[in-house]
Protein backbone atom coordinates (compact mmCIF):
# COMPACT_ATOMS: atom_id res chain seq x y z
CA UNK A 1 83.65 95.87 9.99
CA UNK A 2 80.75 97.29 11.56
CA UNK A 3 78.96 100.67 10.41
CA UNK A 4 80.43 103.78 12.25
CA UNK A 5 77.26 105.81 11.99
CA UNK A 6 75.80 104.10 15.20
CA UNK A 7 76.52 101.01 17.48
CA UNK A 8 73.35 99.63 19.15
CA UNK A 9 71.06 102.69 19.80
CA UNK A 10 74.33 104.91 21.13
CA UNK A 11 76.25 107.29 18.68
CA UNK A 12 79.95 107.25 18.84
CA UNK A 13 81.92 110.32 19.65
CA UNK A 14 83.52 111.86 16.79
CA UNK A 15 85.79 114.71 16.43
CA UNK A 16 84.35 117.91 16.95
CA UNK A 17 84.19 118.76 12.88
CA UNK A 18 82.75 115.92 12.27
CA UNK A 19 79.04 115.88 13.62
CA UNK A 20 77.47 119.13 12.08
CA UNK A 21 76.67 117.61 8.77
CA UNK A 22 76.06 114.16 7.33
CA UNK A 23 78.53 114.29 4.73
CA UNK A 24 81.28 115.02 7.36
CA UNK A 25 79.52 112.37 9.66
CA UNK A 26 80.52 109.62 6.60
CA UNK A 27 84.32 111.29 5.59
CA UNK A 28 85.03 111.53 9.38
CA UNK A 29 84.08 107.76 10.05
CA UNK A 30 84.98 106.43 6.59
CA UNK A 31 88.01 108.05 4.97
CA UNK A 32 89.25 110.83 7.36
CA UNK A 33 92.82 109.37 8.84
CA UNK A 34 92.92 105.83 7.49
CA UNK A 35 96.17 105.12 5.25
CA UNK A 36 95.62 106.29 1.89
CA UNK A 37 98.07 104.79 -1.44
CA UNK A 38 97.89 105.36 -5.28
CA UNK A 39 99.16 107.73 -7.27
CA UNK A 40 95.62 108.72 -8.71
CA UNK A 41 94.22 108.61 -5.07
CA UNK A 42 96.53 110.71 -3.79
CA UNK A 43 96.45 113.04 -7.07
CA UNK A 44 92.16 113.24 -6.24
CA UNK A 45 93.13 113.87 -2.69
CA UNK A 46 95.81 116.60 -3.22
CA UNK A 47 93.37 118.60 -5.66
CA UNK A 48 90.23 118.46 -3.61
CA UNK A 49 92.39 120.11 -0.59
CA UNK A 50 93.94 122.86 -3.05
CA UNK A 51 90.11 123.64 -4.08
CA UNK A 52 89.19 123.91 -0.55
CA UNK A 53 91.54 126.70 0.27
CA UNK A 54 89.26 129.47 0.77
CA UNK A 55 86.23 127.56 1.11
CA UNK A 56 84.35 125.01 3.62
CA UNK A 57 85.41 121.11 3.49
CA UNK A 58 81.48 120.60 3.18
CA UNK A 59 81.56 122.19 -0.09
CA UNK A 60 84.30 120.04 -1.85
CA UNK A 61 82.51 116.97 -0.10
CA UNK A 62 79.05 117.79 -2.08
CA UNK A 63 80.71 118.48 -4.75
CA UNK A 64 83.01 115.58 -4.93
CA UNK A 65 81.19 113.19 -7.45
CA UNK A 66 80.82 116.31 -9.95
CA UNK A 67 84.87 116.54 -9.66
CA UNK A 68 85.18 113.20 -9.69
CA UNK A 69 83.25 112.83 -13.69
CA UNK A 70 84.94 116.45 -14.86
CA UNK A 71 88.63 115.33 -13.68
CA UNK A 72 88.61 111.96 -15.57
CA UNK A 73 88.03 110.07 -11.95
CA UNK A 74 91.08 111.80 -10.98
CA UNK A 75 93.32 109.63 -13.54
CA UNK A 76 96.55 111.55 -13.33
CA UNK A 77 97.43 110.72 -16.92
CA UNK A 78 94.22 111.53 -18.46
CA UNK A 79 94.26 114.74 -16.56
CA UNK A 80 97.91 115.67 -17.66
CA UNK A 81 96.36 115.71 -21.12
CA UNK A 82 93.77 117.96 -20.84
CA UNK A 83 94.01 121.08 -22.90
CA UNK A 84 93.11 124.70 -23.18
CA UNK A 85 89.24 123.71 -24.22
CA UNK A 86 89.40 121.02 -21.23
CA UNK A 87 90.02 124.00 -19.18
CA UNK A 88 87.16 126.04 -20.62
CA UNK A 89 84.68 123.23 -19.98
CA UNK A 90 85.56 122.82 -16.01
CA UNK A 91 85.01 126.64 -16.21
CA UNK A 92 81.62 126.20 -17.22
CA UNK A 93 80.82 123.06 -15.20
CA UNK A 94 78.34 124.37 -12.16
CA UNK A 95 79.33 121.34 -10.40
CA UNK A 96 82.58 122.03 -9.11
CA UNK A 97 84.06 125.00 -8.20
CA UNK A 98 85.24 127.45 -10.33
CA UNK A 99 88.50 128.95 -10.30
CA UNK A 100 90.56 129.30 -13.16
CA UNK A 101 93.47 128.98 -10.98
CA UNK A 102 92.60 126.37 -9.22
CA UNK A 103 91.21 124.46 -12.58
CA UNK A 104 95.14 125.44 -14.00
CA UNK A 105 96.68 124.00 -11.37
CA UNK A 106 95.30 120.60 -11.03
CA UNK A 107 96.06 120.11 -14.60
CA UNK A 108 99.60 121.20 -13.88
CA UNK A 109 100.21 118.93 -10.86
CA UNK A 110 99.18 116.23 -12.45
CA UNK A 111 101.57 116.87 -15.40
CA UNK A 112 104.19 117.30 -12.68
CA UNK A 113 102.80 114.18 -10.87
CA UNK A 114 103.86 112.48 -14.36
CA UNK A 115 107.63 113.24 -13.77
CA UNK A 116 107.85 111.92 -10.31
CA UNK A 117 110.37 109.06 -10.90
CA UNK A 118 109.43 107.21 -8.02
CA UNK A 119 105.71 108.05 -7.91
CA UNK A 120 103.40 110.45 -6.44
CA UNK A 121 102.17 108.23 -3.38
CA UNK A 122 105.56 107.09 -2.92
CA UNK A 123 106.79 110.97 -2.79
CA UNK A 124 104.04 112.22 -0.69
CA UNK A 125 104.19 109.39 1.70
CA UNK A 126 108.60 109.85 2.03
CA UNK A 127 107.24 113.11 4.57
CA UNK A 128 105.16 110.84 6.60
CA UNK A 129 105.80 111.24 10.34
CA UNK A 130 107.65 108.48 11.68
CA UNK A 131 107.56 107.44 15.42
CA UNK A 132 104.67 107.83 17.64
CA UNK A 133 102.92 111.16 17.93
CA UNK A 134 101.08 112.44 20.84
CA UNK A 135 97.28 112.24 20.13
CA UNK A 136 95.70 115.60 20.36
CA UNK A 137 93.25 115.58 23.47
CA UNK A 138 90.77 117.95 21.56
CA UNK A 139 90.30 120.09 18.38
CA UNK A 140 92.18 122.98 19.89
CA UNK A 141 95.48 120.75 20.26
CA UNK A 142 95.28 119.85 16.26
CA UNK A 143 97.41 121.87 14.32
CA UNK A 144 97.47 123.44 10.90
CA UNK A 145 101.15 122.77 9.99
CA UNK A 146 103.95 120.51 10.76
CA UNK A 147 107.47 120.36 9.66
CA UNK A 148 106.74 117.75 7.55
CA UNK A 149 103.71 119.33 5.79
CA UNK A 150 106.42 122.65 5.38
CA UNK A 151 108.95 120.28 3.85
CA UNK A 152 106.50 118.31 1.32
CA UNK A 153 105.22 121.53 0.51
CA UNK A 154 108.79 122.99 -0.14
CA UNK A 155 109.49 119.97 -2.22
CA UNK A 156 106.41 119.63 -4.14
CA UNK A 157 107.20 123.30 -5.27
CA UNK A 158 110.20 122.42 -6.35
CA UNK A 159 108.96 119.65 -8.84
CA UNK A 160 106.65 122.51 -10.00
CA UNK A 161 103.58 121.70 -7.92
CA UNK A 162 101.54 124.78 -6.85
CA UNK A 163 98.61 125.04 -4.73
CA UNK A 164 100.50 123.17 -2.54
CA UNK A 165 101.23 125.01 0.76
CA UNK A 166 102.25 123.55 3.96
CA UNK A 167 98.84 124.15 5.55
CA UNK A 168 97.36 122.22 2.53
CA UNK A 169 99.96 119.83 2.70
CA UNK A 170 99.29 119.19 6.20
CA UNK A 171 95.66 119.03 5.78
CA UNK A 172 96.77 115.95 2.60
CA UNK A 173 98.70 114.04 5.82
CA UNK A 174 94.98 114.23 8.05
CA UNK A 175 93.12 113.21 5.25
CA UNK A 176 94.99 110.06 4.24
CA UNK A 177 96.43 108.70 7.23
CA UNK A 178 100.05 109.74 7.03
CA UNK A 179 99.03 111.41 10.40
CA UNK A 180 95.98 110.22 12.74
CA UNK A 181 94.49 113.66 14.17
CA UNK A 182 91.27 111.81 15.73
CA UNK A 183 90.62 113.66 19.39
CA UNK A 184 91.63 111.20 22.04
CA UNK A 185 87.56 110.96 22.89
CA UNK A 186 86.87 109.95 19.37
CA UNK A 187 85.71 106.49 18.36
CA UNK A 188 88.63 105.99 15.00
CA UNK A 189 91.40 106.55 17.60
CA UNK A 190 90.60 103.83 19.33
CA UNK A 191 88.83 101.43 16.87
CA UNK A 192 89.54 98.35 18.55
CA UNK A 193 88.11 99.36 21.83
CA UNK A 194 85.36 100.57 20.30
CA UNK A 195 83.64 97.66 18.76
């Protein structure tokens, strides 16, 4: 596959969030909408977006490889395990952010992730959309919730998951391809014709 960042001398079009920063430049053109499976992929995915609630994408993005070493690399097991003191040390890590509970609740979804019989990507990915979906023309026609992202995030509540609003749920779907949100204009909704 060819780089996204440029082809020839011409820039692609992106989606409108995705050009004011070089960090979104790469999520936007490398992870942003493509189908996403894995249980600890999903978990890493499902925690960044509850820390973001409140704050800018861009922050969780430069933060991501500090998350990445003080949440075990996002290994739902290891981080159903951690204790009190594991707690205390994410509190005092500068690199991510701080919120006690935020820190409380990843280590509680993953202990809930842990009782999902059939899995966590197989759970989150049961609210996918099915059947073809208009593509949103621009940013403006992107929205923040669906009934799927209100259902997941009724269900996920009810296998104790918190953090886990329909807003953030629906933000989860965006971010790993259970729904394609790329503008019509943009280069990843029409990869093939692009290159």
């Amino acid at each position: 596959m060819r780089p996204a960042a440029s082809v020839g001398d011409v820039e692609p079009i992106r989606c409108g969030w995705a050009t004011s920063a070089p960090e979104y430049v790469t999520y936007h053109d490398e992870e942003w909408g493509r189908p996403l499976h894995g249980d600890d992929a999903l978990f890493e995915r499902l925690t960044l977006e509850a820390f973001q609630s409140g704050l800018s994408w861009i922050t969780i993005l430069r933060k991501r490889p500090a998350f990445r070493a003080a949440f075990a690399g996002f290994d739902v097991a290891a981080v159903a395990r951690f204790t009190a003191e594991d707690e205390a040390r994410l509190m005092a890590d500068a690199g991510i952010v701080r919120n006690r509970a935020k820190v409380a609740a990843a280590v509680r979804n993953a202990r809930a992730a842990l009782e999902v019989p059939e899995g966590l990507s197989a759970l989150l990915w049961s609210f996918a959309p099915t059947g073809p979906r208009p593509r949103p023309r621009t940013l403006a026609d992107v929205p923040a919730t669906s009934p799927e992202s209100i259902a997941l995030a009724r269900e996920l509540k009810r296998r104790g998951f918190v953090f886990v609003g329909p807003t953030t749920g629906y933000a989860l779907m965006q971010a790993t391809g259970m729904v394609d949100d790329h503008v019509a204009d943009c280069f990843r909704a029409h990869p093939e014709e692009r290159y």
